[in-house]
C-alpha atoms as a PDB file:
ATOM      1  CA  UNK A   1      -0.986  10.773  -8.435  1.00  0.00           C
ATOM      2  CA  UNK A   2      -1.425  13.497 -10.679  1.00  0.00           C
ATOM      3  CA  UNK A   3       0.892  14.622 -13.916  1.00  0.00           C
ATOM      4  CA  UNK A   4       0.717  18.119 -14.394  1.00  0.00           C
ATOM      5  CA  UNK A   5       2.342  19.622 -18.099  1.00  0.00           C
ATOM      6  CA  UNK A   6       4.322  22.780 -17.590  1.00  0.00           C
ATOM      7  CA  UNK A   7       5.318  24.910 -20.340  1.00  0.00           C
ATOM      8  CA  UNK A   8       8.949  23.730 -22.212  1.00  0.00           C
ATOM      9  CA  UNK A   9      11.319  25.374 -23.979  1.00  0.00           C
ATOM     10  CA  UNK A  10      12.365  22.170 -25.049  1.00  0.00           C
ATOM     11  CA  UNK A  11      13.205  21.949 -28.643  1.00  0.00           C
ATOM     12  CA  UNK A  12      12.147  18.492 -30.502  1.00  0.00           C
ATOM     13  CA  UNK A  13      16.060  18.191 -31.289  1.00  0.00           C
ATOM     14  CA  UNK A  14      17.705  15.771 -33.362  1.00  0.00           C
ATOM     15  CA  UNK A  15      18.346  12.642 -31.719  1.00  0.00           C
ATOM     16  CA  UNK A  16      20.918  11.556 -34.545  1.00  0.00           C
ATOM     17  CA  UNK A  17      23.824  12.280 -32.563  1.00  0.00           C
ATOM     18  CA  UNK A  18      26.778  11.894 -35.349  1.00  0.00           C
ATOM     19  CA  UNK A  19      28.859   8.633 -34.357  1.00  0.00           C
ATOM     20  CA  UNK A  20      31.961   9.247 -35.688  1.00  0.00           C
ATOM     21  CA  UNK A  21      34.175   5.973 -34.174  1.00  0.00           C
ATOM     22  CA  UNK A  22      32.821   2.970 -32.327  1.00  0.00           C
ATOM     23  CA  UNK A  23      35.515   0.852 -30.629  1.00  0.00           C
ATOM     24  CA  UNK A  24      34.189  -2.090 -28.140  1.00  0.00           C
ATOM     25  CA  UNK A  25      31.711   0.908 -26.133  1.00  0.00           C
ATOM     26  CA  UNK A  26      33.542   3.511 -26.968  1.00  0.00           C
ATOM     27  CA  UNK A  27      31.777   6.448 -28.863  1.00  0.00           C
ATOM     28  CA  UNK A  28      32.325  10.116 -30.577  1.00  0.00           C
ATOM     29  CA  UNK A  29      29.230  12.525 -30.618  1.00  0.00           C
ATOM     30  CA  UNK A  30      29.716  15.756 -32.662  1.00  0.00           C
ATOM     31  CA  UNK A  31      29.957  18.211 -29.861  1.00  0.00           C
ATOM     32  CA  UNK A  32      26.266  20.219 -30.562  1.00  0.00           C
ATOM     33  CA  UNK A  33      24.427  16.732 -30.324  1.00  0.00           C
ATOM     34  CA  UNK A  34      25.752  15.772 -27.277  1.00  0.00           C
ATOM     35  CA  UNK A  35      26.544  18.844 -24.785  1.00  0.00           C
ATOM     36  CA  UNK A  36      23.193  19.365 -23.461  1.00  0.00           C
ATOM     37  CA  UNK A  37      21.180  16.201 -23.797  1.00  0.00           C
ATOM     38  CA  UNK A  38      18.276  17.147 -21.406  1.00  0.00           C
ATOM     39  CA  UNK A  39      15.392  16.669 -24.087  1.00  0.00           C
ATOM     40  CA  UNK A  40      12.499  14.362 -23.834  1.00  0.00           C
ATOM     41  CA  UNK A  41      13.659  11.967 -26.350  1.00  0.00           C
ATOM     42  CA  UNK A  42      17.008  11.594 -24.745  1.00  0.00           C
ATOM     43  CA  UNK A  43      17.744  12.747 -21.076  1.00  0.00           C
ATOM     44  CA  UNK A  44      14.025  13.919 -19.744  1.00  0.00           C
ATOM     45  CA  UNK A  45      13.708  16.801 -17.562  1.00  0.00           C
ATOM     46  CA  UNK A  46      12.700  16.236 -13.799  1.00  0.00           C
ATOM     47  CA  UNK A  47       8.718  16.474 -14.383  1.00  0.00           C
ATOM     48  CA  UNK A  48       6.442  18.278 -11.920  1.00  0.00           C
ATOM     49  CA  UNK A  49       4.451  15.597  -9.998  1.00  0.00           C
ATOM     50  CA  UNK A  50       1.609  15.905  -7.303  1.00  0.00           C
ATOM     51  CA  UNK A  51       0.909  13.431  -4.281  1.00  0.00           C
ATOM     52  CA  UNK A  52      -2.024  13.670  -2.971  1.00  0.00           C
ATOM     53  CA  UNK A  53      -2.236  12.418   0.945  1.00  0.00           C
ATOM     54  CA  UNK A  54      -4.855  10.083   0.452  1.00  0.00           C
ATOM     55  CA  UNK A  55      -1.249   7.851  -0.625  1.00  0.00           C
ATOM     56  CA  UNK A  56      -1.062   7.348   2.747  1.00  0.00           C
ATOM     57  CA  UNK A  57      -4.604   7.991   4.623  1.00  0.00           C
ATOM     58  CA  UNK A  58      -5.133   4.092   5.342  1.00  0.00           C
ATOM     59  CA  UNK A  59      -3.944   0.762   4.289  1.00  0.00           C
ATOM     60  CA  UNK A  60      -1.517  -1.863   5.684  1.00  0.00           C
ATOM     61  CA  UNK A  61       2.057  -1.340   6.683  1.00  0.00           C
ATOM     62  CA  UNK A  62       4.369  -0.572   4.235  1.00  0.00           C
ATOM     63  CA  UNK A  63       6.335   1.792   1.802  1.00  0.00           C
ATOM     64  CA  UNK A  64       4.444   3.955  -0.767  1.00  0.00           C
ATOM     65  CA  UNK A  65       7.274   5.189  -2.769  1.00  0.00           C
ATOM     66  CA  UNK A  66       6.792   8.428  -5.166  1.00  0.00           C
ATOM     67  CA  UNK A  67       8.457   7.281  -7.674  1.00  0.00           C
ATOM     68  CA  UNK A  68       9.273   8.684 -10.717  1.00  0.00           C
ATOM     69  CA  UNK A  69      11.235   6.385 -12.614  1.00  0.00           C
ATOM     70  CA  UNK A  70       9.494   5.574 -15.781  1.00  0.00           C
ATOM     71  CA  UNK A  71       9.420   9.331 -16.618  1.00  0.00           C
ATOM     72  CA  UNK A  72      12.870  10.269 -15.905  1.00  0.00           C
ATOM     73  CA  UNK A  73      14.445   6.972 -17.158  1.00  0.00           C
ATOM     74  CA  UNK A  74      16.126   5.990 -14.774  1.00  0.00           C
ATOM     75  CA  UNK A  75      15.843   2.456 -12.156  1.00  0.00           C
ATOM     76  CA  UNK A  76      13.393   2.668  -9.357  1.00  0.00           C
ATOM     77  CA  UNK A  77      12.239   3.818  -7.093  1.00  0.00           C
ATOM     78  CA  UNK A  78      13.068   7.569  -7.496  1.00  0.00           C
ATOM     79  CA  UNK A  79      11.698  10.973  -7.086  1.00  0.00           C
ATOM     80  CA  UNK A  80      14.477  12.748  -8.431  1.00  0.00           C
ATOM     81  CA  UNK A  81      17.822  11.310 -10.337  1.00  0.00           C
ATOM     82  CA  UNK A  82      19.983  11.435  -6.873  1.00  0.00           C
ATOM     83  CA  UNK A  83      16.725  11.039  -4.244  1.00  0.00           C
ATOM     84  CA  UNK A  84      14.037   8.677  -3.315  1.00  0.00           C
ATOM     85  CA  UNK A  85      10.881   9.881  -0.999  1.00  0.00           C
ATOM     86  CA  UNK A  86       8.216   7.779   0.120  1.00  0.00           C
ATOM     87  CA  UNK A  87       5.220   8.018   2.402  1.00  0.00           C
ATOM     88  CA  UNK A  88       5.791   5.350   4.985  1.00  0.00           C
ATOM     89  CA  UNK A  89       2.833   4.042   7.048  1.00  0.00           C
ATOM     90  CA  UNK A  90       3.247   1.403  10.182  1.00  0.00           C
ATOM     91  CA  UNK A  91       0.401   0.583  11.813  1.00  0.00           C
ATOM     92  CA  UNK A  92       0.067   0.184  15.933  1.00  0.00           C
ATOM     93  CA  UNK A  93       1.957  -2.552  17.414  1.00  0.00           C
ATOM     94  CA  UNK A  94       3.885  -3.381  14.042  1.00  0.00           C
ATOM     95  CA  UNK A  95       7.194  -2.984  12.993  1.00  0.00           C
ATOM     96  CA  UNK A  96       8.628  -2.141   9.307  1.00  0.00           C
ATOM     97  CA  UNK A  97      12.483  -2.567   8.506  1.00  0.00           C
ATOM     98  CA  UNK A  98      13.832  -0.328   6.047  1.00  0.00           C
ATOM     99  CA  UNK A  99      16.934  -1.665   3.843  1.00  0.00           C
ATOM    100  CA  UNK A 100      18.291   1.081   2.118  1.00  0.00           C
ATOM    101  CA  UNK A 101      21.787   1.598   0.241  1.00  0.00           C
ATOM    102  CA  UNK A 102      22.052   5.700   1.004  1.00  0.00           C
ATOM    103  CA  UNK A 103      24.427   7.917   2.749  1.00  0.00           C
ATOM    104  CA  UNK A 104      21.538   9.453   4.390  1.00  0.00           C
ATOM    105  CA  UNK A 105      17.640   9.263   4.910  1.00  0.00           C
ATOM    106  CA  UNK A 106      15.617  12.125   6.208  1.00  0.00           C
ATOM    107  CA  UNK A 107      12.380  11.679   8.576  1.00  0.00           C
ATOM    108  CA  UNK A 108       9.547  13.593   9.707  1.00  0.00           C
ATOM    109  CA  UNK A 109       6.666  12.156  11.428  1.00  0.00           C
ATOM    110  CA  UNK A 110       3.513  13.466  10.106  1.00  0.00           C
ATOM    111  CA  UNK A 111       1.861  11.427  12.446  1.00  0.00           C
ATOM    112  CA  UNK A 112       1.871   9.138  15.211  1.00  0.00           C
ATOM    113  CA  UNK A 113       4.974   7.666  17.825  1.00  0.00           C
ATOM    114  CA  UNK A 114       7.148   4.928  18.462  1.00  0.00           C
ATOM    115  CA  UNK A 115      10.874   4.034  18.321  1.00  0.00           C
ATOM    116  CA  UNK A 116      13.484   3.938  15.753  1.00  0.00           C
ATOM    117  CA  UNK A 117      16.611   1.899  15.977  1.00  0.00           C
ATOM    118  CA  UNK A 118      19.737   1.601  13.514  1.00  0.00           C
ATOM    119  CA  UNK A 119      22.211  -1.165  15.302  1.00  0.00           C
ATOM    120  CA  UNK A 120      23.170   0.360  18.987  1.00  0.00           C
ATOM    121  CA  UNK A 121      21.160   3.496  17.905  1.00  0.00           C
ATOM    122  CA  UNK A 122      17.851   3.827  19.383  1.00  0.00           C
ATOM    123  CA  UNK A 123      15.253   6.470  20.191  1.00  0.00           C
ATOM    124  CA  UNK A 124      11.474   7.266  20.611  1.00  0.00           C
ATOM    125  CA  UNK A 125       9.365   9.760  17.889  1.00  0.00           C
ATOM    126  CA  UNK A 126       6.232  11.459  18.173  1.00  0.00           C
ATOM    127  CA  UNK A 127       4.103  13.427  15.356  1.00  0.00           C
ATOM    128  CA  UNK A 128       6.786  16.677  14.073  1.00  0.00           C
ATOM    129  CA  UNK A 129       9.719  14.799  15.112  1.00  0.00           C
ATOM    130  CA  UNK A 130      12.283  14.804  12.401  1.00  0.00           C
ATOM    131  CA  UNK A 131      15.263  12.318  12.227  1.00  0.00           C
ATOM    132  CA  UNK A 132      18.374  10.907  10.298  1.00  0.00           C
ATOM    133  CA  UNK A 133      20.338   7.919   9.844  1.00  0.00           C
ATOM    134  CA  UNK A 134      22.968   7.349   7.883  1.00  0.00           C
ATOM    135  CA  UNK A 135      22.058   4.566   5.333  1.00  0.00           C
ATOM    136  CA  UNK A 136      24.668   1.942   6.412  1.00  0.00           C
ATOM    137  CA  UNK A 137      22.456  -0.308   8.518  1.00  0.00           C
ATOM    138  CA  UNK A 138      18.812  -1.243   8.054  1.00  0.00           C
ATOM    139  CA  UNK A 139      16.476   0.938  10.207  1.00  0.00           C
ATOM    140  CA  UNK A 140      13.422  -0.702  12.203  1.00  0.00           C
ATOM    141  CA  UNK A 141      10.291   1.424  12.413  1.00  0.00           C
ATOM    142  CA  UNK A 142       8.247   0.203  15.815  1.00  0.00           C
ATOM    143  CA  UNK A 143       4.839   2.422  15.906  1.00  0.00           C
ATOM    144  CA  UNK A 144       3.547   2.167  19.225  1.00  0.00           C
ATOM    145  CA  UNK A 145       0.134   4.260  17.397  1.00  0.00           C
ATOM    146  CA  UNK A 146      -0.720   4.129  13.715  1.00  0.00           C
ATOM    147  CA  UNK A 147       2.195   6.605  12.229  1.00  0.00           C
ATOM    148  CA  UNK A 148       3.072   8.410   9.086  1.00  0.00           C
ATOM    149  CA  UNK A 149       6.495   9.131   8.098  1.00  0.00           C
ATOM    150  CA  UNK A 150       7.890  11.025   5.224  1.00  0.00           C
ATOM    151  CA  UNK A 151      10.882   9.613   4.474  1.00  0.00           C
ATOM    152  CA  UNK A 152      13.877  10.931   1.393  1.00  0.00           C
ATOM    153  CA  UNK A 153      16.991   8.974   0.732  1.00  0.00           C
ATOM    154  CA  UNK A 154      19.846   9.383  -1.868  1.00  0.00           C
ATOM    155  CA  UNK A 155      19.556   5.501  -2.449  1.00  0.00           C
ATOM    156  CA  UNK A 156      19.431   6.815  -6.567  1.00  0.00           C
ATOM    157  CA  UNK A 157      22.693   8.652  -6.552  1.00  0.00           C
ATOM    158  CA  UNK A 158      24.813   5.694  -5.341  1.00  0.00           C
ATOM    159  CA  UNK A 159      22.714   3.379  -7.653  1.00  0.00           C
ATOM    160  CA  UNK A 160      23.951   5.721 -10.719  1.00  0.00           C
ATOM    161  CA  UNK A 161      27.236   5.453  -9.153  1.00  0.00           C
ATOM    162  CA  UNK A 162      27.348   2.209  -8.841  1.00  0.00           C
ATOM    163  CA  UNK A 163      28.737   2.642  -5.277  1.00  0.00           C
ATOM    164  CA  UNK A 164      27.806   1.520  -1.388  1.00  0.00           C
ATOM    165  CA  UNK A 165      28.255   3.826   1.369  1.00  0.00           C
ATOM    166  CA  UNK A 166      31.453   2.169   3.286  1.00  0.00           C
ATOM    167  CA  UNK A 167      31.122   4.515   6.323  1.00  0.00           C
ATOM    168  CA  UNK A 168      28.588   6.875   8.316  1.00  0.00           C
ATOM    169  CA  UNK A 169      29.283   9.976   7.734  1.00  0.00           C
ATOM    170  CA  UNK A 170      27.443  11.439  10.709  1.00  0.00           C
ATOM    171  CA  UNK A 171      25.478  10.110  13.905  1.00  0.00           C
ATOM    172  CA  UNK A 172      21.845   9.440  13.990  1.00  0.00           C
ATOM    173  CA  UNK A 173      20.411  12.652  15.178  1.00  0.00           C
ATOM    174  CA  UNK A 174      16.436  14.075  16.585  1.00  0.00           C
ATOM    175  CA  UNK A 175      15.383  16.763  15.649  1.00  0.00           C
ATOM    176  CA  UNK A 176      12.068  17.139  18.487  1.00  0.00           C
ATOM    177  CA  UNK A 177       8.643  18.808  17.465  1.00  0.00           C
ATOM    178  CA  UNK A 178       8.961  21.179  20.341  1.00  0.00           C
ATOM    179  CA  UNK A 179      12.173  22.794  19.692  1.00  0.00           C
ATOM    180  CA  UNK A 180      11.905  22.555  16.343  1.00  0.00           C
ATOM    181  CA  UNK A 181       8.413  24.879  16.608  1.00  0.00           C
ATOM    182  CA  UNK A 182       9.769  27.190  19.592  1.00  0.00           C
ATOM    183  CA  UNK A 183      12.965  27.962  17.166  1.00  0.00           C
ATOM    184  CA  UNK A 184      10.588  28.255  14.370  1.00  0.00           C
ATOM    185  CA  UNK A 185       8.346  31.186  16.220  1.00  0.00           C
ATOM    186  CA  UNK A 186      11.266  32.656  17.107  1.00  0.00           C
ATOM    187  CA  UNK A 187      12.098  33.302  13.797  1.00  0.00           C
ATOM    188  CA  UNK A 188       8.625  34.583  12.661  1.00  0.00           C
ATOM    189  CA  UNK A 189       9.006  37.448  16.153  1.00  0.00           C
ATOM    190  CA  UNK A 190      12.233  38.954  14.885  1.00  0.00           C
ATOM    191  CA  UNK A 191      10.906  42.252  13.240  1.00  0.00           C
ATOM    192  CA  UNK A 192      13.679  41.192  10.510  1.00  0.00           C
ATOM    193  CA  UNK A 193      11.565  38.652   9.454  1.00  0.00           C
ATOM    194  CA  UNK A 194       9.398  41.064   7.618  1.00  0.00           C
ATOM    195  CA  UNK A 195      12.393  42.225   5.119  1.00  0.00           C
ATOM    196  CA  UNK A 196      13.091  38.661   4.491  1.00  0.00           C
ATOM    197  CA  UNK A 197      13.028  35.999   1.512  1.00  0.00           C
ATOM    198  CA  UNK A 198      11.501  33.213   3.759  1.00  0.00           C
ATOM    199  CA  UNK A 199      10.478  32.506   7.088  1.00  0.00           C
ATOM    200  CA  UNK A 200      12.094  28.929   7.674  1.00  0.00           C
ATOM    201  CA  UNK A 201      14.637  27.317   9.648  1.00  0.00           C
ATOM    202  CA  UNK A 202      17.537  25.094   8.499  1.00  0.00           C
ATOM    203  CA  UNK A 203      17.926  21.906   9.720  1.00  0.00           C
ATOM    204  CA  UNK A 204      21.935  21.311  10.578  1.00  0.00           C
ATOM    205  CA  UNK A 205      24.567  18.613  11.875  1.00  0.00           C
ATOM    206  CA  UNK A 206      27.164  19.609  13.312  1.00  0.00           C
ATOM    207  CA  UNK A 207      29.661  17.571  11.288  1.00  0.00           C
ATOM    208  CA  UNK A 208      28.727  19.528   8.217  1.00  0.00           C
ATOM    209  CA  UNK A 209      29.634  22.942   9.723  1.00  0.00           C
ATOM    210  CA  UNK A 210      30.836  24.379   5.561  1.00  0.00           C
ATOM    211  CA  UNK A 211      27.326  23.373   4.387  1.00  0.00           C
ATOM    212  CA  UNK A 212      25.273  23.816   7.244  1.00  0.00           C
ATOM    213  CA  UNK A 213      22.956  20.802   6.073  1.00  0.00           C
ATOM    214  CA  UNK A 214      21.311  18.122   7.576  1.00  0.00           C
ATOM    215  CA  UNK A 215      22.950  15.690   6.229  1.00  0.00           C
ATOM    216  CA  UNK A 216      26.210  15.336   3.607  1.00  0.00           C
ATOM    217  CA  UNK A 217      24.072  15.284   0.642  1.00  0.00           C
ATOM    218  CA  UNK A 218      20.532  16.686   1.760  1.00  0.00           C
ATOM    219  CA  UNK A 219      18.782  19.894   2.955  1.00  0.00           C
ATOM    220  CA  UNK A 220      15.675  19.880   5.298  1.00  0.00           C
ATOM    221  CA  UNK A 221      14.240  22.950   5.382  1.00  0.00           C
ATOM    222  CA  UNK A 222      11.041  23.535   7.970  1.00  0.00           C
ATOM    223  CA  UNK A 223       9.072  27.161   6.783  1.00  0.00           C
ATOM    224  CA  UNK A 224       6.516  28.683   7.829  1.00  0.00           C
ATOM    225  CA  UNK A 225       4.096  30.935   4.981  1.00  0.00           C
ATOM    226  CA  UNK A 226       2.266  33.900   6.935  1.00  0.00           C
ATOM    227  CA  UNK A 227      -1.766  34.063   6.855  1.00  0.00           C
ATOM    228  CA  UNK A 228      -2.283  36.135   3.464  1.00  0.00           C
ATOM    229  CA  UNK A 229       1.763  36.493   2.822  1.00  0.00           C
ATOM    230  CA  UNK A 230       3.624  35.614  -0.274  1.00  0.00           C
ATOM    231  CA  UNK A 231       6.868  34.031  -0.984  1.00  0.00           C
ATOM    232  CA  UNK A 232       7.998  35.516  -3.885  1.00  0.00           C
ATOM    233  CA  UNK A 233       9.313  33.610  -6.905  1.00  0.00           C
ATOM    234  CA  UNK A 234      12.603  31.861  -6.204  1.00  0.00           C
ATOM    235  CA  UNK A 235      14.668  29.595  -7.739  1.00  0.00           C
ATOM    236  CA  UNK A 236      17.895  26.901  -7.360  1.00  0.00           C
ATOM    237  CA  UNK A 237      19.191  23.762  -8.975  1.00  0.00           C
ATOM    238  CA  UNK A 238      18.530  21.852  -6.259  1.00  0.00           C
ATOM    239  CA  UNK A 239      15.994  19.781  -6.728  1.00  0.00           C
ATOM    240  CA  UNK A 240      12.834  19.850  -4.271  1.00  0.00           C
ATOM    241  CA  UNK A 241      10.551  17.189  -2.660  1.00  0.00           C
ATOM    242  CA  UNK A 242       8.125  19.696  -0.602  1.00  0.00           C
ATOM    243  CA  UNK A 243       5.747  18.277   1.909  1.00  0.00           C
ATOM    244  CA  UNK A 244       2.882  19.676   3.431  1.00  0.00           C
ATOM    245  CA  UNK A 245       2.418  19.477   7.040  1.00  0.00           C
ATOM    246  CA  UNK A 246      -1.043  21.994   7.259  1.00  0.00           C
ATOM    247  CA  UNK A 247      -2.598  24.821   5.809  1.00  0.00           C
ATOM    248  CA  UNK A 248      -5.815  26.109   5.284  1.00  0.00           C
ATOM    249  CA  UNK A 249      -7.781  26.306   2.155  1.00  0.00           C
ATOM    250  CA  UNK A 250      -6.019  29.119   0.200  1.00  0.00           C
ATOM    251  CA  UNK A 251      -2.763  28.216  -0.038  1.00  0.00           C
ATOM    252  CA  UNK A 252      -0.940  27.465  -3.316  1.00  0.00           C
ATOM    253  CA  UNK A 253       2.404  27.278  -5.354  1.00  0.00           C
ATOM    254  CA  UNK A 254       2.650  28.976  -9.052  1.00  0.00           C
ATOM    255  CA  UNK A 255       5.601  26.697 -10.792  1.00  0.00           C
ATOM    256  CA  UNK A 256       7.036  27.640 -13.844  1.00  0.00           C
ATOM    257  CA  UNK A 257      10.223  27.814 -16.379  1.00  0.00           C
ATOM    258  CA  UNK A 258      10.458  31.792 -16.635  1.00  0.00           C
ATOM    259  CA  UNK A 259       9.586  34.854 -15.265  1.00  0.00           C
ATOM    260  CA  UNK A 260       8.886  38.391 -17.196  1.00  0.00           C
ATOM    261  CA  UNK A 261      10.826  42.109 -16.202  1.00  0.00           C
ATOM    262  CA  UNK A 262       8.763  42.261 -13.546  1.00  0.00           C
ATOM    263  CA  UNK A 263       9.820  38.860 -11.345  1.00  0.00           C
ATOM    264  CA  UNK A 264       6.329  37.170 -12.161  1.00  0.00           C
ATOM    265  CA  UNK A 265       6.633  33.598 -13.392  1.00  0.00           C
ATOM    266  CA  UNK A 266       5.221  33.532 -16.874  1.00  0.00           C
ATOM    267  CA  UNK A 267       2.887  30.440 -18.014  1.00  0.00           C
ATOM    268  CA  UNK A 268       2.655  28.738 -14.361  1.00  0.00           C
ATOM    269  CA  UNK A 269       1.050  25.915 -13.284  1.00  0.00           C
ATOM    270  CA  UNK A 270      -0.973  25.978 -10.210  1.00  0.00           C
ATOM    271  CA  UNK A 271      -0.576  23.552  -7.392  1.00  0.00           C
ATOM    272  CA  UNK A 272      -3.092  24.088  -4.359  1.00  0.00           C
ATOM    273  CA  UNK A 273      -1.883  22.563  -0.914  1.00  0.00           C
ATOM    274  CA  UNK A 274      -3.519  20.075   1.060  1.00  0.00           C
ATOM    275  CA  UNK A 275      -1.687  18.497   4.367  1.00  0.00           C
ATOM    276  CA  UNK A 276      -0.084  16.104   3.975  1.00  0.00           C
ATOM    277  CA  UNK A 277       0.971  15.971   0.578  1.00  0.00           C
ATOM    278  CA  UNK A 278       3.928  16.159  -1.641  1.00  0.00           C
ATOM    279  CA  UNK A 279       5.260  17.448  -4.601  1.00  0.00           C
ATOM    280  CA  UNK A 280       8.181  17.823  -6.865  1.00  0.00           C
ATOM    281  CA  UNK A 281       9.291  21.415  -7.659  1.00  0.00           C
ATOM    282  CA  UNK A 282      12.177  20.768 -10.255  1.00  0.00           C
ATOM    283  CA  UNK A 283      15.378  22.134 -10.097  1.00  0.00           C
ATOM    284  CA  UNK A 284      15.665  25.628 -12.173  1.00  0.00           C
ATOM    285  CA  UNK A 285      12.039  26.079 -12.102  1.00  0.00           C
ATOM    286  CA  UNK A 286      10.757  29.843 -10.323  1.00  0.00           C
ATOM    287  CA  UNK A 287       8.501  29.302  -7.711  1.00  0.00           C
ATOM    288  CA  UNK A 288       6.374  31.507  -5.619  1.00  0.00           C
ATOM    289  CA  UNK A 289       4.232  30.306  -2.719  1.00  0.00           C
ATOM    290  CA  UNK A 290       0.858  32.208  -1.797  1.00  0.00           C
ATOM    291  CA  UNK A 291      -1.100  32.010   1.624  1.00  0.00           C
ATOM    292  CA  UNK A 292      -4.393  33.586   0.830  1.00  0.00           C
ATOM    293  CA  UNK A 293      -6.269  32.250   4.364  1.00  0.00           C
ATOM    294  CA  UNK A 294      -6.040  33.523   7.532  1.00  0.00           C
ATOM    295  CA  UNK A 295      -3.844  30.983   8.833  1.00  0.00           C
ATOM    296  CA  UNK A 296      -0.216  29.853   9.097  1.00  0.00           C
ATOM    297  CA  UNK A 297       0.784  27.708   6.732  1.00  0.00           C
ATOM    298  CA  UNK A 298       3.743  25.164   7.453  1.00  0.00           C
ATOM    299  CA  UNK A 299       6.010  22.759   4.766  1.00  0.00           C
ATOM    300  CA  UNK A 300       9.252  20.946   4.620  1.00  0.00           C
ATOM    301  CA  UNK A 301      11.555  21.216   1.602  1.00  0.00           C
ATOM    302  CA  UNK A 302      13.834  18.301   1.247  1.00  0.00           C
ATOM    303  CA  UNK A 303      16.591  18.544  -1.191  1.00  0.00           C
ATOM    304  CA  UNK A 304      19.960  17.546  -2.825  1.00  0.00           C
ATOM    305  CA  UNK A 305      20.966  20.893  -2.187  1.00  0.00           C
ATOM    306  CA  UNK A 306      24.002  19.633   0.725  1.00  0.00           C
ATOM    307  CA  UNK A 307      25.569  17.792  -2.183  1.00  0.00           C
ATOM    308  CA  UNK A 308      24.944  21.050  -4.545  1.00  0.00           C
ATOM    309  CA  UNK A 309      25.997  23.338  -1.741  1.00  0.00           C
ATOM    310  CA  UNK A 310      29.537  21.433  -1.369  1.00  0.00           C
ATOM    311  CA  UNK A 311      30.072  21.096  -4.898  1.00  0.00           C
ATOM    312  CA  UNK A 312      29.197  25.505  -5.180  1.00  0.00           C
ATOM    313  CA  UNK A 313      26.287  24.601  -7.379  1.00  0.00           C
ATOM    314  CA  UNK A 314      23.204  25.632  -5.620  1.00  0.00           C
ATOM    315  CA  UNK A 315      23.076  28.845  -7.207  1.00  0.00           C
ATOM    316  CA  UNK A 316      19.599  30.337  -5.502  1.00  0.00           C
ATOM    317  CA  UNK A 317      17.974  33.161  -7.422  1.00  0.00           C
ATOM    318  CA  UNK A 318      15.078  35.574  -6.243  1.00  0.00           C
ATOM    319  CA  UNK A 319      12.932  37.581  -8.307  1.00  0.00           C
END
């Protein structure tokens, strides 16, 4: 894994916050010391993280969680404060059993097939499959080849809430490769597409029909990026755990805090894609994604951005 330093604007603030009354754990903070706490030294920004796919190129069968805990304070595992991903690798003939306390957990199958079943709920996967579960019950992972999953929960959010989901709030749902690539060409045809921010589809339930989400809480977003197209900068408070499915040599992201008068992101940092791996693009940061080979290009943003959508706080910006 690999930290990469993006310009702040962070300002080395006083961390003396002005304690005015202590009763038992009750506190006063002088309103400027306390209103916006995101600073290193006291509530750290969501850093910009790479994972490279050799995470989960070999190995036994298990859970490689991306965790980012240490840097953003908080108990782990977590990628994000609200969402946990993970690469999760079960080799042929094995089974894995995943015990998570979440409302909802996201899959796609990078590679590989076999069966996934959540109590009564039971059915088979192959490689670009994606899938959900709520996280009431533990789900058993059967491979019937070697398989790679990526795999986001929300297990952080009801750890910070101190809370356990008491009832599904939707049914375990497939999502198969080849619909989910015959919809996605269909999109890239329509001569609209052209005049367009993105070329992607949205993944939906339909018991979320105000959000339009895949689940509740997250967003699964499957895009396509053009041989030698851009995606021009673009940002939302959501935060995002992109994965790479494949790509040719060429491809990259430019992350950053700002952009100038003229919609390009000032300072960025430069992540080049490789399939198969993952990174964090944190929320309120521009982004802009470049396809300079001459082939299609294909990734899957998962995000908080159901729960942000339902509480009107997405707030997506374009350059």
């Amino acid at each position: 894994m690999t930290m990469l330093d993006l310009p702040s604007a962070d300002i080395d603030a006083d961390d003396d916050a002005i304690v005015v009354a202590q009763d038992s754990q009750g506190l006063f903070y002088e309103y400027s010391k306390a209103a916006d706490p995101i600073r290193p030294s006291l509530t750290p920004r969501v850093p910009f993280r790479f994972f490279p796919a050799s995470l989960h190129a070999d190995g036994p069968t298990g859970i490689r969680p991306l965790d980012l805990s240490t840097e953003l304070k908080t108990e782990g595992p977590a990628t994000s404060p609200g969402l946990s991903a993970n690469f999760v690798r079960v080799l042929k003939g094995e089974h894995l059993a995943l015990a998570s306390v979440a409302t909802s957990m996201v899959f796609y199958v990078l590679k590989g097939e076999g069966a996934a079943h959540q109590l009564s709920d039971r059915f088979a996967f192959a490689q670009g499959d994606f899938f959900t579960f709520p996280g009431t019950a533990d789900v058993m992972l059967i491979a019937t080849e070697d398989t790679t999953l990526y795999y986001v929960d929300d297990a952080p959010l009801l750890r910070y809430l101190g809370v356990r989901p008491v009832c599904a709030r939707f049914q375990p749902t497939i999502y198969k490769a080849d619909r989910a690539n015959a919809e996605l060409a269909r999109v890239a045809s329509d001569p609209a597409a052209l005049h367009r921010s993105r070329v992607s589809l949205l993944l939906g339930n339909t018991a979320f029909p105000l959000t339009r989400t895949v689940t509740h809480t997250l967003w699964a977003m499957y895009g396509l990026i053009g041989a030698g197209s851009i995606q021009r900068p673009h940002r939302h408070q959501s935060i995002a755990l992109d994965l790479i499915v494949d790509c040719a040599p060429g491809v990259y992201t430019l992350v950053g805090r700002d952009i100038d008068a003229d919609g390009t992101i000032v300072n960025p940092v430069r992540v080049d894609w490789k399939p198969g791996c993952a990174f964090v693009t944190p929320p309120g940061y521009w982004h802009a994604h470049y396809n300079t080979s001459g082939s299609e290009a294909r990734l899957i943003p998962i995000q908080d951005a159901g729960l942000q959508t339902y509480l009107r706080s997405l707030d997506i910006r374009f350059a």
